[in-house]
C-alpha atoms as a PDB file:
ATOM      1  CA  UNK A   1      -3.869  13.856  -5.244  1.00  0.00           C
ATOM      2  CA  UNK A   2      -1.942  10.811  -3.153  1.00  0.00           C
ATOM      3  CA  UNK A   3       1.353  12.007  -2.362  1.00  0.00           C
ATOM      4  CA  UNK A   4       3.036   8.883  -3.100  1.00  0.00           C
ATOM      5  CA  UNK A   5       7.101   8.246  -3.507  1.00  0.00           C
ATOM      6  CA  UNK A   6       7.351  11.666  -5.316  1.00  0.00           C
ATOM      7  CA  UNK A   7       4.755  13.934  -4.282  1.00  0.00           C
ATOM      8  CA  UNK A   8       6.022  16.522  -6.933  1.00  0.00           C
ATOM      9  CA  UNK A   9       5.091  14.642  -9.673  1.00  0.00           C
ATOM     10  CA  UNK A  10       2.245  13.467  -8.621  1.00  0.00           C
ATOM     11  CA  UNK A  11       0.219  16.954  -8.540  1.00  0.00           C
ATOM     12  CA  UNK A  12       2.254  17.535 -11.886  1.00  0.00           C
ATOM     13  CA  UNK A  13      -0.013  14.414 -12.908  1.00  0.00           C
ATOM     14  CA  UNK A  14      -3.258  15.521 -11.857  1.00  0.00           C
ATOM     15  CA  UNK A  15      -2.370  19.179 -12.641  1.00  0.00           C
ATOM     16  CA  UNK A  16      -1.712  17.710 -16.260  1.00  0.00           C
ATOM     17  CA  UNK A  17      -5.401  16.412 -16.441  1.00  0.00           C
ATOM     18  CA  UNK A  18      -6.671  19.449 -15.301  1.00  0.00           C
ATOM     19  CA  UNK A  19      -5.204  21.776 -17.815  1.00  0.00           C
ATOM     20  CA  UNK A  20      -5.530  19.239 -20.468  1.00  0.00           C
ATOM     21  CA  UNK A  21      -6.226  21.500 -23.727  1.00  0.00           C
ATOM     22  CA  UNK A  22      -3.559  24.204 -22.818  1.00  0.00           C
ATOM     23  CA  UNK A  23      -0.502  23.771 -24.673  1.00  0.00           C
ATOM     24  CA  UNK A  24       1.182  26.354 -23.611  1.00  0.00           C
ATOM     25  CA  UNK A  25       0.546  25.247 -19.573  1.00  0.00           C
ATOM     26  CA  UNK A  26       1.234  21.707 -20.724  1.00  0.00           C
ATOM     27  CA  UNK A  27       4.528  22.529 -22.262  1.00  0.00           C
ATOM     28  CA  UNK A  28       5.320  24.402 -18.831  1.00  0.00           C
ATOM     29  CA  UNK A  29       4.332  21.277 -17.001  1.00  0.00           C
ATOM     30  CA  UNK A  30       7.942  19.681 -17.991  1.00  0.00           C
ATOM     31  CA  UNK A  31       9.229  22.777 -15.350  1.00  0.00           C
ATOM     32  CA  UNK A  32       6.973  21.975 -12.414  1.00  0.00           C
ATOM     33  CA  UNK A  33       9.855  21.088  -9.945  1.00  0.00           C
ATOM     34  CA  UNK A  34      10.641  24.858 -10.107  1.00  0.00           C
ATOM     35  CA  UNK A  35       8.255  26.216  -7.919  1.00  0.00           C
ATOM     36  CA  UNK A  36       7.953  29.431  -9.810  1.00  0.00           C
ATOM     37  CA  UNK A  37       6.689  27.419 -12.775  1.00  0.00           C
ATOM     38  CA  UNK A  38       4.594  25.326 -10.101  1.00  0.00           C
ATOM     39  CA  UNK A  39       2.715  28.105  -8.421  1.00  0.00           C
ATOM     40  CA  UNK A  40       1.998  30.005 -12.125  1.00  0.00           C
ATOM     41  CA  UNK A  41       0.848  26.962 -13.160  1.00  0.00           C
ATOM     42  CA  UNK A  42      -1.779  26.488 -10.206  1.00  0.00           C
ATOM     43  CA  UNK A  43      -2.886  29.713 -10.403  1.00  0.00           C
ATOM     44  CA  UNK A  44      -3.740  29.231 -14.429  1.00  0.00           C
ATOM     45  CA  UNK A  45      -5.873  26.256 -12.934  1.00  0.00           C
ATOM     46  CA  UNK A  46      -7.234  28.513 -10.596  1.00  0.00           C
ATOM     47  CA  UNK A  47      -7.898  31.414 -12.614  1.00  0.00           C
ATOM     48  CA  UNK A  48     -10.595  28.397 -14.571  1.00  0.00           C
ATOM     49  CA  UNK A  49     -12.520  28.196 -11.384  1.00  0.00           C
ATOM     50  CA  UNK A  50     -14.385  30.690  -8.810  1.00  0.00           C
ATOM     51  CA  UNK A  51     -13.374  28.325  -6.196  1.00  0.00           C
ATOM     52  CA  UNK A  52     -10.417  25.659  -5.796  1.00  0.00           C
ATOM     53  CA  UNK A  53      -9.651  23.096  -3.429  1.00  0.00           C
ATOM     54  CA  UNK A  54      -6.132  20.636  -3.248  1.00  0.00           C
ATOM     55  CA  UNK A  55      -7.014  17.906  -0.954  1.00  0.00           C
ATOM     56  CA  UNK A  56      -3.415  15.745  -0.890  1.00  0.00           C
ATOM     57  CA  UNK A  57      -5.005  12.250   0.381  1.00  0.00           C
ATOM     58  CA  UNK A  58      -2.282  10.204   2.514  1.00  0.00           C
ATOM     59  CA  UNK A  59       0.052  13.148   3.254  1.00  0.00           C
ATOM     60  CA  UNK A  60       2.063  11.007   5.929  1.00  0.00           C
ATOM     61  CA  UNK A  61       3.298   9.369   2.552  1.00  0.00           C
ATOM     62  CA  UNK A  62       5.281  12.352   1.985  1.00  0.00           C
ATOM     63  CA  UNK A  63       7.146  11.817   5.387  1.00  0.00           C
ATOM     64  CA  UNK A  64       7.565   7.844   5.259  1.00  0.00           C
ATOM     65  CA  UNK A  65       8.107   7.372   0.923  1.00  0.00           C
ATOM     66  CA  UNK A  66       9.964  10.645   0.313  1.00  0.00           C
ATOM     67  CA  UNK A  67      13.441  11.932   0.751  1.00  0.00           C
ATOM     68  CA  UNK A  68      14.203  14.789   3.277  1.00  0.00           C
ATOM     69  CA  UNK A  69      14.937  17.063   0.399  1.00  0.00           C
ATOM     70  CA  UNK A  70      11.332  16.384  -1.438  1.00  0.00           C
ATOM     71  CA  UNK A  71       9.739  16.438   2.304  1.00  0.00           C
ATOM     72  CA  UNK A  72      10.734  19.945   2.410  1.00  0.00           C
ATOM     73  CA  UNK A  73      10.117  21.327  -1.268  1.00  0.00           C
ATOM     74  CA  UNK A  74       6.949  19.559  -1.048  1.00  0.00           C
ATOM     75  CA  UNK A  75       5.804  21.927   2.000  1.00  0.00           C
ATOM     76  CA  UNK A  76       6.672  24.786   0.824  1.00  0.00           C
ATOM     77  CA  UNK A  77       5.100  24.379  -2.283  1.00  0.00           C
ATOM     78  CA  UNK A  78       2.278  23.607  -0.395  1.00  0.00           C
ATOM     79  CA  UNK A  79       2.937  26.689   1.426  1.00  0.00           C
ATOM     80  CA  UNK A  80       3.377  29.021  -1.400  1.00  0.00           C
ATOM     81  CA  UNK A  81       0.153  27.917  -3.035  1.00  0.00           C
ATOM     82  CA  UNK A  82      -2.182  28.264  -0.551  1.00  0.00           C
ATOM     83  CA  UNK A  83      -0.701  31.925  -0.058  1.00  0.00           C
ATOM     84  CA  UNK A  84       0.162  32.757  -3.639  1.00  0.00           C
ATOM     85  CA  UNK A  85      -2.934  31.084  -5.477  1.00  0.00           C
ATOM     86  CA  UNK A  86      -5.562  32.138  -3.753  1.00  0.00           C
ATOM     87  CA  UNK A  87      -6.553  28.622  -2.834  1.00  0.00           C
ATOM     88  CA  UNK A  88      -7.280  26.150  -0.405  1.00  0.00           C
ATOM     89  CA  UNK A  89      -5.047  23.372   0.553  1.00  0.00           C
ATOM     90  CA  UNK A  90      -6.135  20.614   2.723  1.00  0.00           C
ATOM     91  CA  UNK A  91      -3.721  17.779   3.734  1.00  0.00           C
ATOM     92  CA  UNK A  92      -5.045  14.506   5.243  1.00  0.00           C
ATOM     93  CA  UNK A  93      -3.315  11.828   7.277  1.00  0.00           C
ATOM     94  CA  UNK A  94      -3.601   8.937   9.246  1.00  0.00           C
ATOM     95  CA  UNK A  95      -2.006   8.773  12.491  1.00  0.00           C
ATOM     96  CA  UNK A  96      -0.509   5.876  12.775  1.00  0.00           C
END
């Protein structure tokens, strides 16, 4: 995923393709900005696979296109799913 101007929705997005075929997970996709909803959600994609991996590509947009408010929810979402989901997260960004 890119983080973008709303980094939220954007794993919502890709989340979305992923769990394409799940209604009931789809439905719950319309929730995500609750991270409760968020992490279950993740770890229903992650329950599919042995292994998962959430690269977010261009994670300085998160600091330079986002508010303070999504800056922070955004991190500890990030947070929370790499400790709740039994995943990986991996964050990459250019430095200038």
């Amino acid at each position: 995923m890119v983080s973008g101007s709303s980094a939220s929705r954007s794993l919502a997005q890709v989340l979305a393709a992923e769990l394409a075929g799940d209604r009931e997970a789809v439905q719950q996709l319309v929730d995500f900005g609750n991270p409760d909803v968020a992490v279950a959600l993740v770890s229903r994609w992650r329950q599919r696979h042995q292994q998962v991996l959430l690269i977010v590509d261009q994670f300085e947009e998160l600091f330079t296109l986002n508010t303070v408010i999504e800056q922070e929810r955004f991190a500890d979402l990030l947070g929370q799913l790499a400790l709740e989901t039994e995943g990986r997260v991996l964050c990459s960004m250019r430095d200038d």
